[in-house]
C-alpha atoms as a PDB file:
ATOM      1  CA  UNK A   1     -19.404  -5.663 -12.811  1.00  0.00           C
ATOM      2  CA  UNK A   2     -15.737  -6.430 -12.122  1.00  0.00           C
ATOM      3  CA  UNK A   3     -14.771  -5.840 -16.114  1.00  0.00           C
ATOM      4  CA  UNK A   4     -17.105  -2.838 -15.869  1.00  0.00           C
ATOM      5  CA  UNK A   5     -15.089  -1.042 -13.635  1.00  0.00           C
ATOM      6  CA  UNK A   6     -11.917  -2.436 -14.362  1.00  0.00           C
ATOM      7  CA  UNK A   7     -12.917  -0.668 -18.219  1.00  0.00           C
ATOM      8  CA  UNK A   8     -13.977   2.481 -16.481  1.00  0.00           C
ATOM      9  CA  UNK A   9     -10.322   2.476 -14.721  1.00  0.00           C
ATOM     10  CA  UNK A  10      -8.340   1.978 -17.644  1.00  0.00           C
ATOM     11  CA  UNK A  11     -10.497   4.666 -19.573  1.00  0.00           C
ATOM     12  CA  UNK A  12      -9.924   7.298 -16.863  1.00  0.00           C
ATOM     13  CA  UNK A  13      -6.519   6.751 -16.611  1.00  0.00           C
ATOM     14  CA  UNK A  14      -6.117   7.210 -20.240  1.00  0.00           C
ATOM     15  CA  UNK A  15      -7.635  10.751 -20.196  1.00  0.00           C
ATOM     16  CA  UNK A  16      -5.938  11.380 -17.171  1.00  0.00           C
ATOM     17  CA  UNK A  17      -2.942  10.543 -18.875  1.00  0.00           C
ATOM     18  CA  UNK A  18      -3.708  12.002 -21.876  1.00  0.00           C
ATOM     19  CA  UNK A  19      -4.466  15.653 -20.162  1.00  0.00           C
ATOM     20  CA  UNK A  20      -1.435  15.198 -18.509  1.00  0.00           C
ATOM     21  CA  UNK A  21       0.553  15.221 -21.049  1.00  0.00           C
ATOM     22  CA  UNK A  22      -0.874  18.042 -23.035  1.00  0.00           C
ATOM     23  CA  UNK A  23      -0.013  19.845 -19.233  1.00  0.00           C
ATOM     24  CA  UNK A  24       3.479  19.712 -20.900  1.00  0.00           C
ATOM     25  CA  UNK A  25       2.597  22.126 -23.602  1.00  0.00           C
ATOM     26  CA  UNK A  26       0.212  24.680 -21.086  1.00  0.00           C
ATOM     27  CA  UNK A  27       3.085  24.611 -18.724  1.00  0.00           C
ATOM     28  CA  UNK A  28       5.843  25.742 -21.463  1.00  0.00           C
ATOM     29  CA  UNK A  29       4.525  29.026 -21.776  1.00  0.00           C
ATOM     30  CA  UNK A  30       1.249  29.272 -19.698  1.00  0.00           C
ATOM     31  CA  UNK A  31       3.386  31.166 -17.112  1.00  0.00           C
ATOM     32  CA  UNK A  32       5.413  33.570 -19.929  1.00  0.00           C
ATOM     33  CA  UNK A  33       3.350  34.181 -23.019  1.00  0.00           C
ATOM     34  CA  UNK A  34       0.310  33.727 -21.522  1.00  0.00           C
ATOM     35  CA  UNK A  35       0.835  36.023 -19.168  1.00  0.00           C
ATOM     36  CA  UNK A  36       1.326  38.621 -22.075  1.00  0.00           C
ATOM     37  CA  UNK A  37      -1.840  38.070 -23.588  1.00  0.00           C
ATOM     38  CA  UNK A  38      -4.583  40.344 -23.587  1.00  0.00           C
ATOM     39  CA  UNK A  39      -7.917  38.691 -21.718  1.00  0.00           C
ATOM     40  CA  UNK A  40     -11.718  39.157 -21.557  1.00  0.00           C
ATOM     41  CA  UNK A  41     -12.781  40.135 -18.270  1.00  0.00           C
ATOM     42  CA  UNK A  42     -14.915  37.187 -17.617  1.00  0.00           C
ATOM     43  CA  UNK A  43     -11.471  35.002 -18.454  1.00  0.00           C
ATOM     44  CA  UNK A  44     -11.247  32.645 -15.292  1.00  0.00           C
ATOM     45  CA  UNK A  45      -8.239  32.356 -12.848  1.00  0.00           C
ATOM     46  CA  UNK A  46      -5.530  30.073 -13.696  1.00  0.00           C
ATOM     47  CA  UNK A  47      -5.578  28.103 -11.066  1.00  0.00           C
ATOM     48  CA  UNK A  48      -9.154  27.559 -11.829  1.00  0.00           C
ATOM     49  CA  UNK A  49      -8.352  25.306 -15.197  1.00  0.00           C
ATOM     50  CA  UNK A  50      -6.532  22.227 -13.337  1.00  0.00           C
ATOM     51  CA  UNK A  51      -9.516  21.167 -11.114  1.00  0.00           C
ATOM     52  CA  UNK A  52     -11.996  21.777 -13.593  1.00  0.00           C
ATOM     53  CA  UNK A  53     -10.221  19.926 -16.568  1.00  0.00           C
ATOM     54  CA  UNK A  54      -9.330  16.975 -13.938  1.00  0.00           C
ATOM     55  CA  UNK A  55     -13.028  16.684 -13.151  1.00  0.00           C
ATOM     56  CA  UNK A  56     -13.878  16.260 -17.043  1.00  0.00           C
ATOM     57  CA  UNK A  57     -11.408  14.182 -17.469  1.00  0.00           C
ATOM     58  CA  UNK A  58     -12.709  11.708 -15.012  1.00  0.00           C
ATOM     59  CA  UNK A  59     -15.922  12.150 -16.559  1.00  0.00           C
ATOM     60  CA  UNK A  60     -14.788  11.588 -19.872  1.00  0.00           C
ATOM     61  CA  UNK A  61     -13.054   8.445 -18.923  1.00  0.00           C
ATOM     62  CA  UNK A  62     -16.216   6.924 -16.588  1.00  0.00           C
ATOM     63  CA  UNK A  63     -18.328   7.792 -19.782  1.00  0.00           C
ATOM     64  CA  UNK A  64     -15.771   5.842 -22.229  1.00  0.00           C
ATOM     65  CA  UNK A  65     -15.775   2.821 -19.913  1.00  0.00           C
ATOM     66  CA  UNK A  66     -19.245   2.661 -19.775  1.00  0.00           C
ATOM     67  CA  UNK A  67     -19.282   2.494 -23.353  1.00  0.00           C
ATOM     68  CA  UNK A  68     -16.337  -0.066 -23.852  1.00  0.00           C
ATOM     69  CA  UNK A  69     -17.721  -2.290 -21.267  1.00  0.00           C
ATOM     70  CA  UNK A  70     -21.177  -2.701 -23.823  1.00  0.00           C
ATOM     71  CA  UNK A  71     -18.540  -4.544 -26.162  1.00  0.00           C
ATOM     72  CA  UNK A  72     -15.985  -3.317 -28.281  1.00  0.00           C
ATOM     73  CA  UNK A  73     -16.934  -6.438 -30.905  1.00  0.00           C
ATOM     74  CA  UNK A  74     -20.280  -3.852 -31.267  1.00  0.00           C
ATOM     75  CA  UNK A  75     -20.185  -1.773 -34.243  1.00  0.00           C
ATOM     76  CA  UNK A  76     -22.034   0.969 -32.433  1.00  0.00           C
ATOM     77  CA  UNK A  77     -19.282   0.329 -29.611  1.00  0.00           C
ATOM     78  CA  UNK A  78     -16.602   1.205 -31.949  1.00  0.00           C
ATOM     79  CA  UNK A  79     -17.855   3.712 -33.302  1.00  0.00           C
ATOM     80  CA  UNK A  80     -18.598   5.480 -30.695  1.00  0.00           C
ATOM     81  CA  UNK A  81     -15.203   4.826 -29.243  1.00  0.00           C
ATOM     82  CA  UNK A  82     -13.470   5.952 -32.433  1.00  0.00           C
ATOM     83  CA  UNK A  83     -15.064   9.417 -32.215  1.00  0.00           C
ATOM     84  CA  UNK A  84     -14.243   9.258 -28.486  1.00  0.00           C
ATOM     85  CA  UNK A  85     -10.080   9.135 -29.533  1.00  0.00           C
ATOM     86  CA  UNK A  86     -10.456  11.731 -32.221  1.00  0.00           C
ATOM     87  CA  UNK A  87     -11.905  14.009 -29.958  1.00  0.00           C
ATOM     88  CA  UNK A  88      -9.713  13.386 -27.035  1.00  0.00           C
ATOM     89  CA  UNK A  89      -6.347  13.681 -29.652  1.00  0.00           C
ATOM     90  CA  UNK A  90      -8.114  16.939 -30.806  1.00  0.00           C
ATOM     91  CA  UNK A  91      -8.106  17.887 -27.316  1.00  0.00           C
ATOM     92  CA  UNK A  92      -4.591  17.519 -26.583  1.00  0.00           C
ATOM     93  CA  UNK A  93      -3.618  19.034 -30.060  1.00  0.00           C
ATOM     94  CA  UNK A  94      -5.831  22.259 -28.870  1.00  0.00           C
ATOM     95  CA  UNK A  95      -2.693  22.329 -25.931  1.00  0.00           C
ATOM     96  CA  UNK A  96      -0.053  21.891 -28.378  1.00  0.00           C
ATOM     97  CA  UNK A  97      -1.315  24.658 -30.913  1.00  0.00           C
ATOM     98  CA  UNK A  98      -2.209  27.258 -28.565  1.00  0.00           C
ATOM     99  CA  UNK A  99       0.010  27.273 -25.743  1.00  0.00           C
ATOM    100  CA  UNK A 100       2.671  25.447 -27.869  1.00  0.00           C
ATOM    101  CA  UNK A 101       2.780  27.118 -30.823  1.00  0.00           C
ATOM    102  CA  UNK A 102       1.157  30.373 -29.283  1.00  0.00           C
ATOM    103  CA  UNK A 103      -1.026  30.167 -32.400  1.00  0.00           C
ATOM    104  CA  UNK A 104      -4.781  31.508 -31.051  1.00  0.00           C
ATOM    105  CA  UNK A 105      -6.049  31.219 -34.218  1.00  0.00           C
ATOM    106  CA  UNK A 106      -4.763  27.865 -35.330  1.00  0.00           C
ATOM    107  CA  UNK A 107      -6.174  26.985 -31.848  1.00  0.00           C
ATOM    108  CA  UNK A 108      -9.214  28.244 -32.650  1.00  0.00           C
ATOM    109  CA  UNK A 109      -9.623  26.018 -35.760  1.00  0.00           C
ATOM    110  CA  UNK A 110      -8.820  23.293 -33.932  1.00  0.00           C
ATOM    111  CA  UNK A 111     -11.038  23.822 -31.054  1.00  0.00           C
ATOM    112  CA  UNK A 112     -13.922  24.480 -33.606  1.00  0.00           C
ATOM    113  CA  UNK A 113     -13.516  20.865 -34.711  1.00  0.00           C
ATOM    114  CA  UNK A 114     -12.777  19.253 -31.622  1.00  0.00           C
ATOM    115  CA  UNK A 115     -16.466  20.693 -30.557  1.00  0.00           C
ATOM    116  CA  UNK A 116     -17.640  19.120 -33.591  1.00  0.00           C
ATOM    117  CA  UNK A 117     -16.093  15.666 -32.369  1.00  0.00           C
ATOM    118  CA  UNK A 118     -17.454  16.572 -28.698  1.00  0.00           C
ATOM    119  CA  UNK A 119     -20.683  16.471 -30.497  1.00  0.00           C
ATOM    120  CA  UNK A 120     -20.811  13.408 -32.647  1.00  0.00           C
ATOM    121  CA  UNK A 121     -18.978  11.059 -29.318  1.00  0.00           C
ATOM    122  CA  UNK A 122     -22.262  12.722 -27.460  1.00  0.00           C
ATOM    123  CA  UNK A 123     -24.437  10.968 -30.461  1.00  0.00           C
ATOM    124  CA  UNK A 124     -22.594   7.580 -30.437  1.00  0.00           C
ATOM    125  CA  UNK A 125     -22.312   7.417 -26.742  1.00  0.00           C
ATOM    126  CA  UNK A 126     -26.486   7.908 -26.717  1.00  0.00           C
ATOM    127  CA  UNK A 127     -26.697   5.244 -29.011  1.00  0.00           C
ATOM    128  CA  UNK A 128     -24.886   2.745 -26.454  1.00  0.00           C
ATOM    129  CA  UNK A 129     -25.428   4.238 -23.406  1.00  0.00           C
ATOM    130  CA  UNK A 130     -27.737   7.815 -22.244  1.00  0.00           C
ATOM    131  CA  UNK A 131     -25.749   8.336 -19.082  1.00  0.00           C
ATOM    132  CA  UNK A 132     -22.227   7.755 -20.565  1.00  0.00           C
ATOM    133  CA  UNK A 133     -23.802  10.533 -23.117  1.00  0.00           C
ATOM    134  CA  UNK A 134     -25.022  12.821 -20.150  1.00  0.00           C
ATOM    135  CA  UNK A 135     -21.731  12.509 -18.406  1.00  0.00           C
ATOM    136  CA  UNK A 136     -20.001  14.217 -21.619  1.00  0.00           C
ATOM    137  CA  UNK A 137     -22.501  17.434 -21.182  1.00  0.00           C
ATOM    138  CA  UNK A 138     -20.316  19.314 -19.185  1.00  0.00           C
ATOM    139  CA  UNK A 139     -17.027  19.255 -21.221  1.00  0.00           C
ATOM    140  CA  UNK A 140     -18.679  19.830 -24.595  1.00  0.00           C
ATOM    141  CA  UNK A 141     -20.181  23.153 -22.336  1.00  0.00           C
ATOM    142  CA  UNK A 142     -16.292  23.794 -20.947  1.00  0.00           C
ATOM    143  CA  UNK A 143     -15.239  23.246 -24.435  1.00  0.00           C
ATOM    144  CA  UNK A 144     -17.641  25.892 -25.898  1.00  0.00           C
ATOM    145  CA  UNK A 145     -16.860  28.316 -22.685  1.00  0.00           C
ATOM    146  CA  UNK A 146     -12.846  27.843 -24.090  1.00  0.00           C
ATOM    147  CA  UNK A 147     -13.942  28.247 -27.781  1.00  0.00           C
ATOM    148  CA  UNK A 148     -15.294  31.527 -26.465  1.00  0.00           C
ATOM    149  CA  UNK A 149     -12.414  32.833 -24.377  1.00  0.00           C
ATOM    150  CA  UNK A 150     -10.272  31.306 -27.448  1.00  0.00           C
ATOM    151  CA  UNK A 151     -11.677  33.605 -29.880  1.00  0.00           C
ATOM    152  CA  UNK A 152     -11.588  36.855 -27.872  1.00  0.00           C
ATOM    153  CA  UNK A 153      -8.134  35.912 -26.788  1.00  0.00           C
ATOM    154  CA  UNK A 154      -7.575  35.715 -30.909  1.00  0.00           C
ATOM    155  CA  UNK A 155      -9.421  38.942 -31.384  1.00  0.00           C
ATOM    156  CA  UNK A 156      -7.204  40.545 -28.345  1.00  0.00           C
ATOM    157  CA  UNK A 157      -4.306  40.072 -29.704  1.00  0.00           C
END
């Protein structure tokens, strides 16, 4: 139990960590360029985004520790963690292109895949563990909520 949660820890912290960072990029321009953008109306608040994407996060990393603490010597294990960092680096890239690079429809692209990734973890993680895949349900629905708003944001502007 003790290397369970001592996985689960290190996992969250890692997302944590990881979201974070891609912060950097949001925060560059989320408060200029952003700003300029033309919206759909049902585009949330800002302040909205931080608690919500610190929540997943969380989730994301409790699922990922559940997962690593099956055994990373399992091929399924791997795997399944593998897909996990793809998706979470396509995750921070979506940060980087869009607020970064103000590039909506680069960010699209990327955001496209990055569900795919969402997807495929959500498969792995079911192979080693049904509630580490259940606990990934509600950021592959944020993520297709922001693939929406991404693309009218696109189709805005």
């Amino acid at each position: 139990m003790k290397k369970k949660i001592a996985y689960i820890s290190i996992a969250v912290i890692i997302c944590l960590l990881i979201g974070f960072l891609s912060g950097f990029a949001t925060q560059s321009s989320v408060s200029t360029w952003y700003t300029t953008l033309n919206k759909p109306s049902f585009n949330p608040p800002d302040w909205v985004f931080a608690p919500v994407w610190t929540l997943l996060y969380i989730m994301m990393g409790i699922a990922a520790g559940i997962v690593w603490a099956k055994g990373f010597y399992h091929i399924w294990v791997k795997t399944a963690l593998y897909y996990f960092g793809f998706q979470l680096l396509f995750n921070a890239f979506w940060s980087i292109v869009f607020f970064g690079f103000q590039q909506p429809f680069w960010a699209l692209v990327v955001i496209v895949i990055l569900l795919i990734l969402i997807l495929a973890t959500i498969k792995w993680f079911k192979v080693v563990s049904r509630p580490a895949a259940y606990l990934l349900i509600p950021y592959f629905l944020w993520v297709c909520f922001a693939t929406v708003l991404n693309f009218n944001i696109w189709k805005l502007n």
